[in-house]
N, C-alpha and C. Protein backbone atom coordinates (compact mmCIF):
# COMPACT_ATOMS: atom_id res chain seq x y z
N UNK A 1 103.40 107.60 109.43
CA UNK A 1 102.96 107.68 110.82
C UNK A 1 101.62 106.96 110.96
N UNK A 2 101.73 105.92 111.66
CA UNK A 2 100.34 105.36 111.86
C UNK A 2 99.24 106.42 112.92
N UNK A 3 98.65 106.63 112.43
CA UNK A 3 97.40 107.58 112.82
C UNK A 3 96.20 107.13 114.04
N UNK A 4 96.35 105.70 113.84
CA UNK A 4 95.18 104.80 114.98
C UNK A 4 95.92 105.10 116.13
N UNK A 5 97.22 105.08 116.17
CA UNK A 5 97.52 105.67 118.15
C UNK A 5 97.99 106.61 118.74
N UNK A 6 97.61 107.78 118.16
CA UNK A 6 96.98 108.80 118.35
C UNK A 6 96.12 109.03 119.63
N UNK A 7 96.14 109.64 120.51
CA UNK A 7 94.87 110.53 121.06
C UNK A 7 93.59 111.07 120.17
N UNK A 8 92.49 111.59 120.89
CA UNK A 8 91.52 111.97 119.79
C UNK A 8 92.26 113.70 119.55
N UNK A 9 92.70 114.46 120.73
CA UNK A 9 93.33 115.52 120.57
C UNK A 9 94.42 115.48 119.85
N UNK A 10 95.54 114.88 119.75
CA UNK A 10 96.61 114.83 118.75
C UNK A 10 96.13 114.29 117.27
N UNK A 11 95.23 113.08 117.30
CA UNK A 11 94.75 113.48 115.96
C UNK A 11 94.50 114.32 115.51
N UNK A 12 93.44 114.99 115.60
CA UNK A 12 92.95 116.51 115.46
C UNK A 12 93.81 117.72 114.86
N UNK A 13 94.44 117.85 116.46
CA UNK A 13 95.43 118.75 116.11
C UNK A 13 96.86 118.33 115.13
N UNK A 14 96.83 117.29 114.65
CA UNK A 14 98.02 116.68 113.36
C UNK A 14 97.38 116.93 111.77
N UNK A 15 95.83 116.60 111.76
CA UNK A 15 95.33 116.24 110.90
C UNK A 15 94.80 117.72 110.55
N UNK A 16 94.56 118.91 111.04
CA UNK A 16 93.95 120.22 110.61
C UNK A 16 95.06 120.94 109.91
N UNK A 17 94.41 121.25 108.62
CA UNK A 17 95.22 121.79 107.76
C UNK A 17 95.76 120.63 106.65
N UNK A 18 96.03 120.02 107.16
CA UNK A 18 96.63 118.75 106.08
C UNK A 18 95.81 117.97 104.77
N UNK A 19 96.67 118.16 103.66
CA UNK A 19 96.24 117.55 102.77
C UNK A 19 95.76 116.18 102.64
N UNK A 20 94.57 115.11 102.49
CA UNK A 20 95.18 113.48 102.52
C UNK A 20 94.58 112.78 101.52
N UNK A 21 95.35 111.89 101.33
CA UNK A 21 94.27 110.88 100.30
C UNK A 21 93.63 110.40 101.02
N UNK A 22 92.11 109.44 100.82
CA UNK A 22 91.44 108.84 101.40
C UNK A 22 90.78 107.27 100.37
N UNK A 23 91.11 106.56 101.08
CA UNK A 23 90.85 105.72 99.90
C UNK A 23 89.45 105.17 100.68
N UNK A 24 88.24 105.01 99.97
CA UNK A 24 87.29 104.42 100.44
C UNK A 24 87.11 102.71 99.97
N UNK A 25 86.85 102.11 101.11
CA UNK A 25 87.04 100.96 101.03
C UNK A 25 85.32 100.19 100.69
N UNK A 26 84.37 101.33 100.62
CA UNK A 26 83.21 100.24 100.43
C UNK A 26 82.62 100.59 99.27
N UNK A 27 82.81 101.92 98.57
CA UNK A 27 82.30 102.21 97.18
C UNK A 27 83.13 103.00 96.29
N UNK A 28 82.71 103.07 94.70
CA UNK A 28 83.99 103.81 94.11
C UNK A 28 83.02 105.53 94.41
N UNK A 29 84.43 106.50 94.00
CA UNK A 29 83.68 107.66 94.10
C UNK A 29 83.04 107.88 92.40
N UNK A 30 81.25 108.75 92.67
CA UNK A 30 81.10 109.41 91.65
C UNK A 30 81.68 110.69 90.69
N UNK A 31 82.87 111.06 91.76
CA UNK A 31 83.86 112.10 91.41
C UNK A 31 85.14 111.78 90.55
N UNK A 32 85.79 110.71 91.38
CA UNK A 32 86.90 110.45 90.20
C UNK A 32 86.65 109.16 89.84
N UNK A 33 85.94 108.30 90.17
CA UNK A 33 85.66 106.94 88.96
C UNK A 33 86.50 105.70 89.83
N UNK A 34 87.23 106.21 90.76
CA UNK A 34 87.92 105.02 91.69
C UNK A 34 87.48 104.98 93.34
N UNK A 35 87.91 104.96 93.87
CA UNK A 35 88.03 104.78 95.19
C UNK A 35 88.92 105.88 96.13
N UNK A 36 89.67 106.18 95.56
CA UNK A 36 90.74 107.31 95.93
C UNK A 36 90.46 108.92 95.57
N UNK A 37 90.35 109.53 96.98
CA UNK A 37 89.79 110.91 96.99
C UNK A 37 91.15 111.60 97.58
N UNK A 38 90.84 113.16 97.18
CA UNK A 38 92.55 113.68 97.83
C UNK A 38 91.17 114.89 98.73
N UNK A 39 91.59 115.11 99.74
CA UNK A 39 90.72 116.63 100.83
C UNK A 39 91.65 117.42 101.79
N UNK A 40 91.51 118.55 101.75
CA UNK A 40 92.29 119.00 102.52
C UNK A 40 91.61 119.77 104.03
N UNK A 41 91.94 118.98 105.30
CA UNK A 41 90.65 118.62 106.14
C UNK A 41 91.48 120.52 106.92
N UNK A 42 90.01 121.31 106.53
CA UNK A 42 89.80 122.33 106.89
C UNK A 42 89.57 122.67 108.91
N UNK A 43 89.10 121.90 109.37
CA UNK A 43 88.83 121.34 110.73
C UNK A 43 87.97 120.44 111.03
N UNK A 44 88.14 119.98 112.12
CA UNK A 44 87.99 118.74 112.46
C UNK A 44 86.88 118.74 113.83
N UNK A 45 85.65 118.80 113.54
CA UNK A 45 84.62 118.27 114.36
C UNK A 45 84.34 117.19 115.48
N UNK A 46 85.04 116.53 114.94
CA UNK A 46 84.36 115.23 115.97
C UNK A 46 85.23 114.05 115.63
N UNK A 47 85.80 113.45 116.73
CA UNK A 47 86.82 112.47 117.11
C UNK A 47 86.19 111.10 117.46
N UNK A 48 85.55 110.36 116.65
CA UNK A 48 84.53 108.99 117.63
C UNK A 48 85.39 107.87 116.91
N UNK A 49 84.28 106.50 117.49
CA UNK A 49 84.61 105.11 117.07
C UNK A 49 83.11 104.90 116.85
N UNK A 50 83.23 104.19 115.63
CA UNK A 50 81.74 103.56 115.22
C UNK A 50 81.45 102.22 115.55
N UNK A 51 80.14 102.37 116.37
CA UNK A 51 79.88 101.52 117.57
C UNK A 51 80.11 99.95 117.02
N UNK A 52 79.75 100.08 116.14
CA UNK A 52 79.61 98.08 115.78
C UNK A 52 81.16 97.79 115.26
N UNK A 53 81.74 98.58 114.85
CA UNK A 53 83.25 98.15 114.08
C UNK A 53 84.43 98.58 115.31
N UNK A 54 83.75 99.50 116.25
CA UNK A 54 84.94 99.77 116.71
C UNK A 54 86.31 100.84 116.00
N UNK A 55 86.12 101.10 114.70
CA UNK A 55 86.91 101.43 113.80
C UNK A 55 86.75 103.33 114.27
N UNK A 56 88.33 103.79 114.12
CA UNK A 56 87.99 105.36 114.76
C UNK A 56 88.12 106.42 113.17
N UNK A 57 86.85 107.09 113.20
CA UNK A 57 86.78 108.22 112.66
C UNK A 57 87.07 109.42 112.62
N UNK A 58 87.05 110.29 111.59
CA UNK A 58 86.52 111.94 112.13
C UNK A 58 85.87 112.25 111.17
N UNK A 59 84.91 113.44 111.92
CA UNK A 59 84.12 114.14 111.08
C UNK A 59 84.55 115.32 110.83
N UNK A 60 85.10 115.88 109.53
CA UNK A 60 85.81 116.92 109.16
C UNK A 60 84.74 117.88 107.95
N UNK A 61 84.78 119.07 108.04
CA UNK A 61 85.44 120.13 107.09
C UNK A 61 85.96 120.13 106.22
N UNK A 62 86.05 119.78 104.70
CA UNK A 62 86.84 119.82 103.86
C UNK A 62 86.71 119.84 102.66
N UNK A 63 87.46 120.48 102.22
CA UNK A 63 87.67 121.62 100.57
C UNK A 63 88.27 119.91 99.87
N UNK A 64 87.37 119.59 99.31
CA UNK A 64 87.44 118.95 98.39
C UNK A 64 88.13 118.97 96.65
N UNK A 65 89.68 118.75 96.63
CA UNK A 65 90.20 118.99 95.75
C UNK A 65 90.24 118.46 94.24
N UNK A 66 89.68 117.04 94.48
CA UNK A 66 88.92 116.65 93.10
C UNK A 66 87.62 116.74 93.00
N UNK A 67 86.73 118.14 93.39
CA UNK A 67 85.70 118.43 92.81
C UNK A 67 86.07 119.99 93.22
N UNK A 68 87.13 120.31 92.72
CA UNK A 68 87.40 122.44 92.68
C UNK A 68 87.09 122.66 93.70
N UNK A 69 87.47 121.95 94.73
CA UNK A 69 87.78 122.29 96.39
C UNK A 69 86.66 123.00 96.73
N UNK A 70 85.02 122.27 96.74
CA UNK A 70 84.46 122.71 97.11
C UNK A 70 84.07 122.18 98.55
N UNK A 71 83.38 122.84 99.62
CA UNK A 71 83.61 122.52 101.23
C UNK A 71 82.55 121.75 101.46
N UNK A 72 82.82 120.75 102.35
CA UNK A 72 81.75 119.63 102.29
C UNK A 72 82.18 118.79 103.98
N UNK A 73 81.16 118.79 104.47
CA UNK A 73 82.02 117.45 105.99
C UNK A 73 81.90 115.94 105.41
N UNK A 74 82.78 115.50 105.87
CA UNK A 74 82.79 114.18 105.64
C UNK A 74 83.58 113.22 106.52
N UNK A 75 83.11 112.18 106.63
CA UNK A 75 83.51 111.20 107.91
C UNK A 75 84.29 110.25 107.11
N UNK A 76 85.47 110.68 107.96
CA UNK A 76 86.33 109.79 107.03
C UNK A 76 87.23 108.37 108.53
N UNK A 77 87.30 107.09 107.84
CA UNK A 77 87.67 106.19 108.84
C UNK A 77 89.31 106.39 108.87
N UNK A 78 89.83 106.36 110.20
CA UNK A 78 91.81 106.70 110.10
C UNK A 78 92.39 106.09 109.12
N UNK A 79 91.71 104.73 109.28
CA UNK A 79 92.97 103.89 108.82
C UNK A 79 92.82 104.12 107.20
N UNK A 80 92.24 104.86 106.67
CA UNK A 80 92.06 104.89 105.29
C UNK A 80 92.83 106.20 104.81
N UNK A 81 92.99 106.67 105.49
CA UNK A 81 93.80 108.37 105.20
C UNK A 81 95.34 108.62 105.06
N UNK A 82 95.72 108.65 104.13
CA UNK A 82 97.06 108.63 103.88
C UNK A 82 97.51 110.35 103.67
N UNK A 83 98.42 110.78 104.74
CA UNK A 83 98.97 112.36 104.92
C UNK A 83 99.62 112.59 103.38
N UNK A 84 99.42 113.31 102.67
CA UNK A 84 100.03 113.86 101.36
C UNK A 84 101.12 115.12 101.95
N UNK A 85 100.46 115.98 102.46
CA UNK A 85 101.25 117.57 102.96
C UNK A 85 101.04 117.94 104.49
């Protein structure tokens, strides 16, 4: 399911609760040694677009499963989030 055409409310409400990978596209993580993070977005704060890219975010809640699901927000960009569960 492509996720960019979406509403900011149907995102939201699709994406709470759900497991996802996230692959970051500008650095590797200090957690697992690649680029690819798995979170399971606890709720979901804030629905924007970042002004110079245009590119749509959220700012989430989430139990972080490759570091023992500990809870952390993090802004993650759509197009990088791949639904696992």
């Amino acid at each position: 399911m492509k996720l960019e055409h979406l509403n900011p409310t149907q995102l939201a409400s699709f994406l709470a609760g759900k497991t996802v990978r996230y692959t970051n596209t500008k650095k590797e993580s200090s957690v697992t040694g690649d680029r690819t993070r798995t979170f399971k977005i606890n709720s979901i704060d804030r629905v924007g677009r970042h002004v110079e890219t245009s590119e749509q975010f959220i700012t989430a809640k989430v139990s972080d499963v490759d570091d023992s699901g500990t809870e952390k927000y993090r802004n993650l960009y759509v197009d990088s989030i791949d639904v696992i569960v």
